[in-house]
PDB file of N, CA and C in Angstrom:
ATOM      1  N   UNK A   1      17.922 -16.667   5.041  1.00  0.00           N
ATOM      2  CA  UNK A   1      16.732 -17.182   4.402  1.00  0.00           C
ATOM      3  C   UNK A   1      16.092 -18.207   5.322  1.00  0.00           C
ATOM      4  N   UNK A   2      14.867 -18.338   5.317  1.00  0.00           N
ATOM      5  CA  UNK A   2      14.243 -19.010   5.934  1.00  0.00           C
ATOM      6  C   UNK A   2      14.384 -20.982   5.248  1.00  0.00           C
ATOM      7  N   UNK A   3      14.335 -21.850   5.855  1.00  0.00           N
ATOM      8  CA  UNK A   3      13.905 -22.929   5.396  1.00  0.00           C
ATOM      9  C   UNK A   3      13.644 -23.877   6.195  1.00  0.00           C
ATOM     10  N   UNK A   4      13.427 -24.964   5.673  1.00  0.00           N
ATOM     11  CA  UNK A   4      12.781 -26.228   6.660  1.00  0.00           C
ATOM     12  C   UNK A   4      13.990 -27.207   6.517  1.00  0.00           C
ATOM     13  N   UNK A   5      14.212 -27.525   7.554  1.00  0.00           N
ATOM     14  CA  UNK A   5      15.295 -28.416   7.360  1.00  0.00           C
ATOM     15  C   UNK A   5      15.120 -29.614   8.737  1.00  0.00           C
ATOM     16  N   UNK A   6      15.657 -31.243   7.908  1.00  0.00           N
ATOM     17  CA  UNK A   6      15.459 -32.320   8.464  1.00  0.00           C
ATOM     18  C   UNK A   6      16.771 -32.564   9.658  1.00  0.00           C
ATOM     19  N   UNK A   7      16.917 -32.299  11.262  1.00  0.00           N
ATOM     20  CA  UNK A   7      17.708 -32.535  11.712  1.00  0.00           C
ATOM     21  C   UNK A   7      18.443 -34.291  11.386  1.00  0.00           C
ATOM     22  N   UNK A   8      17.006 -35.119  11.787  1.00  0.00           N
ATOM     23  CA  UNK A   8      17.669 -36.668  11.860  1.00  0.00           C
ATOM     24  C   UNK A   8      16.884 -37.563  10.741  1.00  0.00           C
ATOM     25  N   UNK A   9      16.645 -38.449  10.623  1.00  0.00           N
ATOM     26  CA  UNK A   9      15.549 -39.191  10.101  1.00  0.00           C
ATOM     27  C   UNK A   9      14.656 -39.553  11.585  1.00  0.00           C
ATOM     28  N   UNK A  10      13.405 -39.795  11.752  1.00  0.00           N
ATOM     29  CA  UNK A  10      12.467 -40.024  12.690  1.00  0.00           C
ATOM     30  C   UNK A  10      10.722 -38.682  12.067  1.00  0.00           C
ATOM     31  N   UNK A  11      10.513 -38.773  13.254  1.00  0.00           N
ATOM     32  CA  UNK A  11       9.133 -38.102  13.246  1.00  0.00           C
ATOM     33  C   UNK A  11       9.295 -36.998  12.763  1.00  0.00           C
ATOM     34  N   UNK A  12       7.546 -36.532  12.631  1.00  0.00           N
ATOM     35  CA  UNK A  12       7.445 -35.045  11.778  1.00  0.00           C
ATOM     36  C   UNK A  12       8.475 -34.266  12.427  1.00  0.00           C
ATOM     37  N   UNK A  13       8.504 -34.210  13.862  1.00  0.00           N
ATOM     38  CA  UNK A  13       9.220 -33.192  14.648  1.00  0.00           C
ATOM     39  C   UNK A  13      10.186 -32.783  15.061  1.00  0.00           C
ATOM     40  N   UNK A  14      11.171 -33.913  13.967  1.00  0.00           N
ATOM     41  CA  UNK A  14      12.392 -33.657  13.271  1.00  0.00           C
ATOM     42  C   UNK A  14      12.647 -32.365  12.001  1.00  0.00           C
ATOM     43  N   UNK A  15      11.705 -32.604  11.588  1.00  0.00           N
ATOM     44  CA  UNK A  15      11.255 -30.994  10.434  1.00  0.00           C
ATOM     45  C   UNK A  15      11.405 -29.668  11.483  1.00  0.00           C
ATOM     46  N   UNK A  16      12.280 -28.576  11.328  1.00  0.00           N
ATOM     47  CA  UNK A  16      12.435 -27.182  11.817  1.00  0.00           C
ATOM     48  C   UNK A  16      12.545 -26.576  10.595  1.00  0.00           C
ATOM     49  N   UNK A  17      11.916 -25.325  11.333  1.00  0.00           N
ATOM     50  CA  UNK A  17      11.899 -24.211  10.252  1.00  0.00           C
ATOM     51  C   UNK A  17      13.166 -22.820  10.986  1.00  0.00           C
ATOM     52  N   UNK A  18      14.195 -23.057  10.316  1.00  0.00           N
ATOM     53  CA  UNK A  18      15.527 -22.364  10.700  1.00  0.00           C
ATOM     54  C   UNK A  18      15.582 -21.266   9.467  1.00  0.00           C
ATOM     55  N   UNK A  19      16.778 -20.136  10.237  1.00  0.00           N
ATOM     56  CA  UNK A  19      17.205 -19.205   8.874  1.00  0.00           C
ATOM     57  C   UNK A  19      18.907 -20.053   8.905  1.00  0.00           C
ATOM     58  N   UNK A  20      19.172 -20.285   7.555  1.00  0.00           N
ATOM     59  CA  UNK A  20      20.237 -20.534   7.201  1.00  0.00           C
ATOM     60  C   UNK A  20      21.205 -19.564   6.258  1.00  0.00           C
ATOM     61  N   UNK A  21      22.390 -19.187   5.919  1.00  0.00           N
ATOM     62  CA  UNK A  21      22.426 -18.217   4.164  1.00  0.00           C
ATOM     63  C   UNK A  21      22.330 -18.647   4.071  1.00  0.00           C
ATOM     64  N   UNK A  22      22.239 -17.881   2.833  1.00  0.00           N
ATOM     65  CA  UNK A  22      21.525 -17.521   1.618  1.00  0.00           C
ATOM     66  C   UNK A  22      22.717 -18.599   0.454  1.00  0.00           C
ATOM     67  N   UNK A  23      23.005 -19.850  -0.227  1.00  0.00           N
ATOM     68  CA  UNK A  23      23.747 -20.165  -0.474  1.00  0.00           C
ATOM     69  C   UNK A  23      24.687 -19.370  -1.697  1.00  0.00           C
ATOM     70  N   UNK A  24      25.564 -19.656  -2.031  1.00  0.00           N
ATOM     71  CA  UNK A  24      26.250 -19.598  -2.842  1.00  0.00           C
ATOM     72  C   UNK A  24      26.638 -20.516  -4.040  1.00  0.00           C
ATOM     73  N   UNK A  25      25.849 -19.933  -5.515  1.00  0.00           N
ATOM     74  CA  UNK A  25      26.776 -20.720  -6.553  1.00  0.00           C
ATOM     75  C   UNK A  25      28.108 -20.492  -6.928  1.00  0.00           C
ATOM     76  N   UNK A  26      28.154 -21.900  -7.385  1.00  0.00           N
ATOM     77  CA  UNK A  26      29.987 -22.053  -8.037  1.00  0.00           C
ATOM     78  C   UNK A  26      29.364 -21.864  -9.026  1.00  0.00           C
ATOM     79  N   UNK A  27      30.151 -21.907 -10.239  1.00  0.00           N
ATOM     80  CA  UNK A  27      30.080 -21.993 -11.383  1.00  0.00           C
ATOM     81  C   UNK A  27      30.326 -23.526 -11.909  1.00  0.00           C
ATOM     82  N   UNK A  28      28.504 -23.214 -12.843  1.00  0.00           N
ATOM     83  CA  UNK A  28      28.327 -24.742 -12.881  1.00  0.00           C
ATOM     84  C   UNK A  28      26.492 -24.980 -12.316  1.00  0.00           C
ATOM     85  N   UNK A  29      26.706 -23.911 -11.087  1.00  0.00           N
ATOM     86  CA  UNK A  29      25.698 -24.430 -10.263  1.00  0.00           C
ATOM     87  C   UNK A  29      25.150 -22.926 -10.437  1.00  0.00           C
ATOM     88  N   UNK A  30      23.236 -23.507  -9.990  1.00  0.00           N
ATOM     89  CA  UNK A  30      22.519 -21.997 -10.356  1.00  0.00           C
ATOM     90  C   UNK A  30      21.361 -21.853  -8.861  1.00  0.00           C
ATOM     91  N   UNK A  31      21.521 -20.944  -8.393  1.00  0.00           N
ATOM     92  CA  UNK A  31      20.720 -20.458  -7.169  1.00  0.00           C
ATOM     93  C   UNK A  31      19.589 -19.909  -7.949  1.00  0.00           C
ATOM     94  N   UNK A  32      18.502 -20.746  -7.279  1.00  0.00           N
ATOM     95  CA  UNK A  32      17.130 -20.273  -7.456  1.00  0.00           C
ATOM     96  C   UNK A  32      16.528 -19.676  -6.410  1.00  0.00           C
ATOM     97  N   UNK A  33      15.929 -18.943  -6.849  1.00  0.00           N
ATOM     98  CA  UNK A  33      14.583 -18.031  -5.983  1.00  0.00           C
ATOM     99  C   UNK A  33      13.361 -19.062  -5.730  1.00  0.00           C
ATOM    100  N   UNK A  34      13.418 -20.041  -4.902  1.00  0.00           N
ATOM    101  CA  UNK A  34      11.864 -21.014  -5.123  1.00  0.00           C
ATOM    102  C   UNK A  34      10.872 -20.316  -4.833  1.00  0.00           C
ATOM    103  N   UNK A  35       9.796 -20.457  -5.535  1.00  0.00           N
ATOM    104  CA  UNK A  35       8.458 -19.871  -5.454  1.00  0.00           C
ATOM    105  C   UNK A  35       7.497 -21.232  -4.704  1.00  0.00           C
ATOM    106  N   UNK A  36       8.035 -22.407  -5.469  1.00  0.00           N
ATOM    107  CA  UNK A  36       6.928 -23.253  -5.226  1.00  0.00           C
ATOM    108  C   UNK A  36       7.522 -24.881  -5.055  1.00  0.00           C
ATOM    109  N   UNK A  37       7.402 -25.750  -4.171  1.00  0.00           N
ATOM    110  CA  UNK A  37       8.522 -27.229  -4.179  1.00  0.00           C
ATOM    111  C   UNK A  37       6.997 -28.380  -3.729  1.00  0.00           C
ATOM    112  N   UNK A  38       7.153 -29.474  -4.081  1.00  0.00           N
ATOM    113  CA  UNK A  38       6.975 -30.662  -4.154  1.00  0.00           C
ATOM    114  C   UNK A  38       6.413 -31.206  -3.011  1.00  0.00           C
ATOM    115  N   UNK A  39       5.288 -31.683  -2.543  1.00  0.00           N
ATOM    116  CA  UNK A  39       5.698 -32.593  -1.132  1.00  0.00           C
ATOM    117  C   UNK A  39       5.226 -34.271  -2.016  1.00  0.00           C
ATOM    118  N   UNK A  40       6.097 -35.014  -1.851  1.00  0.00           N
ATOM    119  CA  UNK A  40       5.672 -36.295  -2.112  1.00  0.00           C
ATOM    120  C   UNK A  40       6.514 -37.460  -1.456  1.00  0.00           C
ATOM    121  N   UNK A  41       6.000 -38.483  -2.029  1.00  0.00           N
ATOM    122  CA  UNK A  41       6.523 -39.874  -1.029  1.00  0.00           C
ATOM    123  C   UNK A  41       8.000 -39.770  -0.911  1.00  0.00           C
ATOM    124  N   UNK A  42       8.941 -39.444  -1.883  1.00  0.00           N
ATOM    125  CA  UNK A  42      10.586 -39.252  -1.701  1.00  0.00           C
ATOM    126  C   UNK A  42      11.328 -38.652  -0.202  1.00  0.00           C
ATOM    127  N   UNK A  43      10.209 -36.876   0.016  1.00  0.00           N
ATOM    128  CA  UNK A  43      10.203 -36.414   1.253  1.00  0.00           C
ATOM    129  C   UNK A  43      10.089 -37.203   2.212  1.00  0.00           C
ATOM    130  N   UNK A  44       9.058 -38.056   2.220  1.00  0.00           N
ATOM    131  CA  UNK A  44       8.492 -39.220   3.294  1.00  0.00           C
ATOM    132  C   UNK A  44       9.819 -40.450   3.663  1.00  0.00           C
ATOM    133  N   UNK A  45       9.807 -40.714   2.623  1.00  0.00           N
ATOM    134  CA  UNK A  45      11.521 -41.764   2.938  1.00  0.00           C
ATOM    135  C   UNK A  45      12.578 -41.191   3.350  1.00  0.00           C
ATOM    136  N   UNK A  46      13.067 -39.840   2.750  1.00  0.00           N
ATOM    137  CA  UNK A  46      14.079 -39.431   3.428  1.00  0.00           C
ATOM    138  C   UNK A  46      13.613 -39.247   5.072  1.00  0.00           C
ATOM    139  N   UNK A  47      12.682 -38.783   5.355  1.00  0.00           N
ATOM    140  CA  UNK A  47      12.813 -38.432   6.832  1.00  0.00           C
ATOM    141  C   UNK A  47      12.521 -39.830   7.935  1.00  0.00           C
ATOM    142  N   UNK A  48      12.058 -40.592   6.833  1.00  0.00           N
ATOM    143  CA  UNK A  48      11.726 -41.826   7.863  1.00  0.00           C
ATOM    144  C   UNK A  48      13.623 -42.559   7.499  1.00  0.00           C
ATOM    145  N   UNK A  49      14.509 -41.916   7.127  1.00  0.00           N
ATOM    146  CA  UNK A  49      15.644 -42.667   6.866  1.00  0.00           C
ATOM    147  C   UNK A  49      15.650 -43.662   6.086  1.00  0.00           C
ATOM    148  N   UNK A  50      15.014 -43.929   4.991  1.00  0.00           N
ATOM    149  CA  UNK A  50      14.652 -45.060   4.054  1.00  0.00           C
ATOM    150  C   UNK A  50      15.369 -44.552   2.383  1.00  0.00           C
ATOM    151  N   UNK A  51      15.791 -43.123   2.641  1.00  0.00           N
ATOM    152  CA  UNK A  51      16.401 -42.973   1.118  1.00  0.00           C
ATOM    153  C   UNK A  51      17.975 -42.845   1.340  1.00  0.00           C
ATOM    154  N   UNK A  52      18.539 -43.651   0.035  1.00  0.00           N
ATOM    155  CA  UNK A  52      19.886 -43.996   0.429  1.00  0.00           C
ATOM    156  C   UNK A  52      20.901 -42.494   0.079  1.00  0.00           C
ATOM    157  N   UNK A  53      21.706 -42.325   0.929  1.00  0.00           N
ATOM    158  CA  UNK A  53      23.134 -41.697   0.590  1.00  0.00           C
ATOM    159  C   UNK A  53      22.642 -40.150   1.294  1.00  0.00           C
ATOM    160  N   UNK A  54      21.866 -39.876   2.305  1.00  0.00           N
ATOM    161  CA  UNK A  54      21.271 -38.468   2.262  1.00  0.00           C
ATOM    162  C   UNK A  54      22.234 -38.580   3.780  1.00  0.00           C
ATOM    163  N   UNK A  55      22.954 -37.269   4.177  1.00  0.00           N
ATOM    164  CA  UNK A  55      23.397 -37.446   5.692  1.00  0.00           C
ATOM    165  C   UNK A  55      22.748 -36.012   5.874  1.00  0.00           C
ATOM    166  N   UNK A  56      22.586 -35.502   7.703  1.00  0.00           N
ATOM    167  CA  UNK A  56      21.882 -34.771   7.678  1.00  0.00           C
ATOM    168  C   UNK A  56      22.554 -33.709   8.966  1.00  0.00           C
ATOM    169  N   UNK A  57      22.038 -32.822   9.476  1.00  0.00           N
ATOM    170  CA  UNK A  57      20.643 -32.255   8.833  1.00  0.00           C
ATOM    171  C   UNK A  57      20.872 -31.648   7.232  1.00  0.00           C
ATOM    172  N   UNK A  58      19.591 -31.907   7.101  1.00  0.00           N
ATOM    173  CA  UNK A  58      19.672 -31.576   5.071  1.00  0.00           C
ATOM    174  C   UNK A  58      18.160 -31.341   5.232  1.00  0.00           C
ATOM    175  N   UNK A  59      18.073 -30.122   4.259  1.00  0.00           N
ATOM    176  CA  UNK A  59      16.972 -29.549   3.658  1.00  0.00           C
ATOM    177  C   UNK A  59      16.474 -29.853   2.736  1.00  0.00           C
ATOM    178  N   UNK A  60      15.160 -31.084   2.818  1.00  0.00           N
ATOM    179  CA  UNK A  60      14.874 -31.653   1.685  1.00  0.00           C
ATOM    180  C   UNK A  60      14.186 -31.394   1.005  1.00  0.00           C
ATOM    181  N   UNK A  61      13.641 -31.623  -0.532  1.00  0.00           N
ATOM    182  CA  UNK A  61      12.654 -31.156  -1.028  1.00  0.00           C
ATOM    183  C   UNK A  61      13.275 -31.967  -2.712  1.00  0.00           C
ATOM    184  N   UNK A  62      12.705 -32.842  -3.520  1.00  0.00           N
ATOM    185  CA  UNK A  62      13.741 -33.183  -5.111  1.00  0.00           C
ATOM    186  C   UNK A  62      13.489 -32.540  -5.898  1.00  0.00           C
ATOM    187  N   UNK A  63      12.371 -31.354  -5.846  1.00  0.00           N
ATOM    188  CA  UNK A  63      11.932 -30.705  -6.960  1.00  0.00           C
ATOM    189  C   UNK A  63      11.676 -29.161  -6.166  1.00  0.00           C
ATOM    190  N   UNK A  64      11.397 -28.084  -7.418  1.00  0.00           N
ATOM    191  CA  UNK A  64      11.374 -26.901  -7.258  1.00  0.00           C
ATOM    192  C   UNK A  64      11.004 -26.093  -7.953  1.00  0.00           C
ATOM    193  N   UNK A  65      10.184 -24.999  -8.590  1.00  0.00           N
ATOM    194  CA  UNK A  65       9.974 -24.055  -9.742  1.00  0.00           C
ATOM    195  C   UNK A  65      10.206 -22.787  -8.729  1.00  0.00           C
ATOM    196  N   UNK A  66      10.823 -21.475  -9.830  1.00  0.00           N
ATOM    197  CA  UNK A  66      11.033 -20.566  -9.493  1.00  0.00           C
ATOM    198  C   UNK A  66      11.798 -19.531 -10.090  1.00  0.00           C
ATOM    199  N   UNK A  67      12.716 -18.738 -10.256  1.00  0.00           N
ATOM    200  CA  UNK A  67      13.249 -18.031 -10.607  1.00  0.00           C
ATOM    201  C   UNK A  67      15.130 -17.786 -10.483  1.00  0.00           C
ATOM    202  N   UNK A  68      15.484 -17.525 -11.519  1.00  0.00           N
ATOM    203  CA  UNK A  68      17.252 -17.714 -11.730  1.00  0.00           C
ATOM    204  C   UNK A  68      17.570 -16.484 -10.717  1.00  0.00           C
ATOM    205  N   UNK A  69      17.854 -16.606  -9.777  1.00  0.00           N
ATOM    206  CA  UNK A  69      18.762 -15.446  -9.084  1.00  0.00           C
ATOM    207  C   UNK A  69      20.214 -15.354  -8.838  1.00  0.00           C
ATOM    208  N   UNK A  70      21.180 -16.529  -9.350  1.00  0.00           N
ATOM    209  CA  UNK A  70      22.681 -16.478 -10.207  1.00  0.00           C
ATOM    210  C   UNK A  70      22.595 -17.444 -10.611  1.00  0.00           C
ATOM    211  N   UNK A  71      23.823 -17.071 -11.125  1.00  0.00           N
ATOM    212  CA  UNK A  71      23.822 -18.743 -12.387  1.00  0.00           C
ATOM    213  C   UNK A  71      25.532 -18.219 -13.358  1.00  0.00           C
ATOM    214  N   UNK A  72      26.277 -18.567 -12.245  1.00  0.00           N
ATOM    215  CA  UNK A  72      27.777 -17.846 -12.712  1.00  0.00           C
ATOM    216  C   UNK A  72      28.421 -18.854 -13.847  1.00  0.00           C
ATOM    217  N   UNK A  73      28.765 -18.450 -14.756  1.00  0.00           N
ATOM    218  CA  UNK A  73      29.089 -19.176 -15.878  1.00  0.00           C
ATOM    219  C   UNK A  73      28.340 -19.495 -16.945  1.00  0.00           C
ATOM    220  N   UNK A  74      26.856 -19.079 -16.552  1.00  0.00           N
ATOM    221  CA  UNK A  74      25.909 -19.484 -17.513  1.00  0.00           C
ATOM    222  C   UNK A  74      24.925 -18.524 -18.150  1.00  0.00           C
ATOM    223  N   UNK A  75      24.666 -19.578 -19.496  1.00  0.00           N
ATOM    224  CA  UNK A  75      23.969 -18.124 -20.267  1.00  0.00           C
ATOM    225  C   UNK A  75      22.283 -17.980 -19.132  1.00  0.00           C
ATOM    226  N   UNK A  76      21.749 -18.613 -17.965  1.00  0.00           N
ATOM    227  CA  UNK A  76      20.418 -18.324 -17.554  1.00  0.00           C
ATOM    228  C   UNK A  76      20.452 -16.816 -17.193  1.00  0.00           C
ATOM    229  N   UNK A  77      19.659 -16.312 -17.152  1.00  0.00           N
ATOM    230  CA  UNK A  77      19.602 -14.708 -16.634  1.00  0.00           C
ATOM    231  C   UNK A  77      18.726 -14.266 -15.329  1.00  0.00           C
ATOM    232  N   UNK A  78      19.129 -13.831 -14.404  1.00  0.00           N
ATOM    233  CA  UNK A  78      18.643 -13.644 -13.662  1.00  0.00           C
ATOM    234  C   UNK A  78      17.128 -12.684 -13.973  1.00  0.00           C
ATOM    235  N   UNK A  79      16.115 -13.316 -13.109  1.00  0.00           N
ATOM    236  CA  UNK A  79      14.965 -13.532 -12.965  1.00  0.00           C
ATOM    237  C   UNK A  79      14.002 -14.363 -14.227  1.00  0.00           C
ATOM    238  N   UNK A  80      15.094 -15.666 -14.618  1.00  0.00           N
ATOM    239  CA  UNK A  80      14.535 -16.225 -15.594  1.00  0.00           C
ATOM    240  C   UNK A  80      13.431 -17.417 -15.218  1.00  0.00           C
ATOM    241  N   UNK A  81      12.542 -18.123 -15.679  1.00  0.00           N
ATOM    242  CA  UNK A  81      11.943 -19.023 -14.626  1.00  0.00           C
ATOM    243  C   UNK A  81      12.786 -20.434 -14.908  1.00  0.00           C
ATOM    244  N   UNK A  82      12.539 -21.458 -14.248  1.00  0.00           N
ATOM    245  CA  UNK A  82      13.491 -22.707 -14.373  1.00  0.00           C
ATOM    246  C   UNK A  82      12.485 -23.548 -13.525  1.00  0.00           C
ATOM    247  N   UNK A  83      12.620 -24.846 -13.657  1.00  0.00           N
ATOM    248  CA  UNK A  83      12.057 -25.632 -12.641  1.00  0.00           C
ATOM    249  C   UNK A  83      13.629 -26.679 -12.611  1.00  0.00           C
ATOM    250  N   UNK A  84      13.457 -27.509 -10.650  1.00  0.00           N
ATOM    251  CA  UNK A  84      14.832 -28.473 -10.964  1.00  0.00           C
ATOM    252  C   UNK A  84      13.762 -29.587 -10.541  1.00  0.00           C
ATOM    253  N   UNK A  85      14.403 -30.542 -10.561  1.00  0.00           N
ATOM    254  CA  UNK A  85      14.094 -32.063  -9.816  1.00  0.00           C
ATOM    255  C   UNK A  85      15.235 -33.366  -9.698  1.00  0.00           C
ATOM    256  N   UNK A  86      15.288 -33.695  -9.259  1.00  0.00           N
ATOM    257  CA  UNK A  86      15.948 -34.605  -8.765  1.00  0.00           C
ATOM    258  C   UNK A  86      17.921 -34.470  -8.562  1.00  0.00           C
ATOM    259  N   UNK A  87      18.066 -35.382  -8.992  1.00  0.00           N
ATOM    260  CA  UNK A  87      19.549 -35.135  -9.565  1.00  0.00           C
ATOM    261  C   UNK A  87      20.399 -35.172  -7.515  1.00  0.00           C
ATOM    262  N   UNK A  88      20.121 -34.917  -6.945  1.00  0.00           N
ATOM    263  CA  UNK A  88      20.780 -35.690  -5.463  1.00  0.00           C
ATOM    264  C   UNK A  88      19.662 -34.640  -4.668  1.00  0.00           C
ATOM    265  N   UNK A  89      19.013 -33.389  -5.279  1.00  0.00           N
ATOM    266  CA  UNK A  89      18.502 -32.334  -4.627  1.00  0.00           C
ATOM    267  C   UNK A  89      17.801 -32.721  -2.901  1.00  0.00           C
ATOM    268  N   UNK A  90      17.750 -32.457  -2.094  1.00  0.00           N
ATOM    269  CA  UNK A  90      17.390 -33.081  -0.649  1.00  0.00           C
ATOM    270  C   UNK A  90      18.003 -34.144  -0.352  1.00  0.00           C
ATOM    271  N   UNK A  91      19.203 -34.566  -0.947  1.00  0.00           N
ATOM    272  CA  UNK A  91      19.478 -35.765  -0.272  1.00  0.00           C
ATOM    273  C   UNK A  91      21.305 -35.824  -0.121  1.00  0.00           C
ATOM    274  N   UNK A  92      21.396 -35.207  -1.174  1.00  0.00           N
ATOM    275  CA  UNK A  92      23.149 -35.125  -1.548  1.00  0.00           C
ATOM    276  C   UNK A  92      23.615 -33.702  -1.221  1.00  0.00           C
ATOM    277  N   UNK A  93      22.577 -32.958  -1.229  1.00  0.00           N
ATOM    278  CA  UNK A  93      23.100 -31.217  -1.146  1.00  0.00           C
ATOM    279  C   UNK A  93      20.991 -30.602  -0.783  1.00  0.00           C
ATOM    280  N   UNK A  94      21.168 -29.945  -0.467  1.00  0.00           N
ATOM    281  CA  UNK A  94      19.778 -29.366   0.121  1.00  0.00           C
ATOM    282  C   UNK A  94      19.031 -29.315  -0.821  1.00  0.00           C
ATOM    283  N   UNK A  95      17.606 -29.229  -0.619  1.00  0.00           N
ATOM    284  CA  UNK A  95      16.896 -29.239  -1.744  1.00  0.00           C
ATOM    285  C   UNK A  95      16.133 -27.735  -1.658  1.00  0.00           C
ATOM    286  N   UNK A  96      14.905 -28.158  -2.193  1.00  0.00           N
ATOM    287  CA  UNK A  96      13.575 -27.190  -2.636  1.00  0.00           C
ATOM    288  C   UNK A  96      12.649 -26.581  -1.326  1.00  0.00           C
ATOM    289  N   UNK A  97      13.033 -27.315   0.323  1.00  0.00           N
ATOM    290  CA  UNK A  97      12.219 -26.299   1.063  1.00  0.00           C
ATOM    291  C   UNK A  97      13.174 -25.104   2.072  1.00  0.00           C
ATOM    292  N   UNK A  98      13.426 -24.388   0.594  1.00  0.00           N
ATOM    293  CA  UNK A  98      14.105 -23.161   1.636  1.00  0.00           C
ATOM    294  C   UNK A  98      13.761 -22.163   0.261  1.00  0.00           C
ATOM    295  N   UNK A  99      14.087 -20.814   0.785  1.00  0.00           N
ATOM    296  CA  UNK A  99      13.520 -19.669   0.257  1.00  0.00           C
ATOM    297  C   UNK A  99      14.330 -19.626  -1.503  1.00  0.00           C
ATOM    298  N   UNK A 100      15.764 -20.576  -0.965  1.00  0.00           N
ATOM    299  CA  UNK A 100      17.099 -19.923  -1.783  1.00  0.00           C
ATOM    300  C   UNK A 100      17.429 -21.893  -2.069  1.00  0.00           C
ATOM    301  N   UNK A 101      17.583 -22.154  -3.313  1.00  0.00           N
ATOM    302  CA  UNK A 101      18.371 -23.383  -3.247  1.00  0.00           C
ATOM    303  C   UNK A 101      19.522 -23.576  -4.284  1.00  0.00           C
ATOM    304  N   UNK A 102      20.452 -24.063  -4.320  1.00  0.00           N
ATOM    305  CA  UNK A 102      21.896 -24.068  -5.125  1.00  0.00           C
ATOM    306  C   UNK A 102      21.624 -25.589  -5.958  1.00  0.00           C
ATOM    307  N   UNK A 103      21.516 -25.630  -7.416  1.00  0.00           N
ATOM    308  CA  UNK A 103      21.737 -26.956  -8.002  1.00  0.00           C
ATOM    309  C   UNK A 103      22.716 -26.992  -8.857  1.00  0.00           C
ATOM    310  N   UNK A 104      22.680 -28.071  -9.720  1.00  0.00           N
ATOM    311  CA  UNK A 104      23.809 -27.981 -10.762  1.00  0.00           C
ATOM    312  C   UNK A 104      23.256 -27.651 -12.099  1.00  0.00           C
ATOM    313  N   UNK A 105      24.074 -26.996 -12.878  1.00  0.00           N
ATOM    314  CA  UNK A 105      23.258 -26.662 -14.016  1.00  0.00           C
ATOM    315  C   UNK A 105      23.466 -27.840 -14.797  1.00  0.00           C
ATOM    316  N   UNK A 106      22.654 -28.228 -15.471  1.00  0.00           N
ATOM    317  CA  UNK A 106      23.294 -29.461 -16.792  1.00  0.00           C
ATOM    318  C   UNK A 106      22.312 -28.972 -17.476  1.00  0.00           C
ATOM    319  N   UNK A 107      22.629 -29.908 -19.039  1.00  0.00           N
ATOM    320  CA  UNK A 107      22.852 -29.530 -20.419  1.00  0.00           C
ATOM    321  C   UNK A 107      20.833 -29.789 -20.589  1.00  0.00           C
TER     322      UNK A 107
END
C-alpha cells in the first residue's frame, strides 16, 4: 500500500511517499480502507517534533473516514463505513495517511 510517512521530525521533506504492507489486525483492532484523512495543526507538531510520545518514522495522520476491511473479533462488517480520530493514531502506531490503517476498536 502506498502511504506517506514521517522519516524524522524537521522539514516538509521529511514527508515520503513509500509502499509499506498492508497492516494487520489483532483482534481488538480494525483495518480500515481510508478514503479520506485530516490535515491539521496536530500533523504540523508532530513533524516539527513538538507532539509528545510519537517515535519515528511513523505515518501520521489522528483522524480518518472510510471503510471496515477487517475487524477480527468484532461485530463491524466488512465494507462498513467508520470514521477514527485520535486515540495515539500518528503518533503511537501509524495513522490516517496511508491507503490501509490498523486502530483499536473501543466501545
Amino acid at each position: 500500500m502506498r502511504a506517506v510517512r514521517l522519516s524524522r521530525p524537521g522539514p516538509v521533506e521529511n514527508l515520503e511517499i513509500v509502499d509499506l504492507p498492508v497492516p494487520e489486525p489483532e483482534p481488538g483492532w480494525v483495518r480500515i480502507r481510508v478514503r479520506a484523512f485530516g490535515l491539521n495543526r496536530s500533523e504540523l507538531h508532530t513533524r516539527l517534533g513538538l507532539a509528545e510520545g510519537v517515535t519515528f518514522p511513523r505515518v501520521p495522520g489522528i483522524e480518518c473516514v472510510g471503510t471496515v476491511d477487517a475487524a477480527p473479533g468484532s461485530e463491524l462488517l466488512p465494507g462498513q463505513q467508520v470514521a477514527a480520530m485520535m486515540g495515539g493514531m500518528g503518533r503511537v502506531f501509524d495513522g490516517g495517511y496511508a491507503e490501509f490503517t490498523v486502530v483499536p476498536r473501543s466501545a
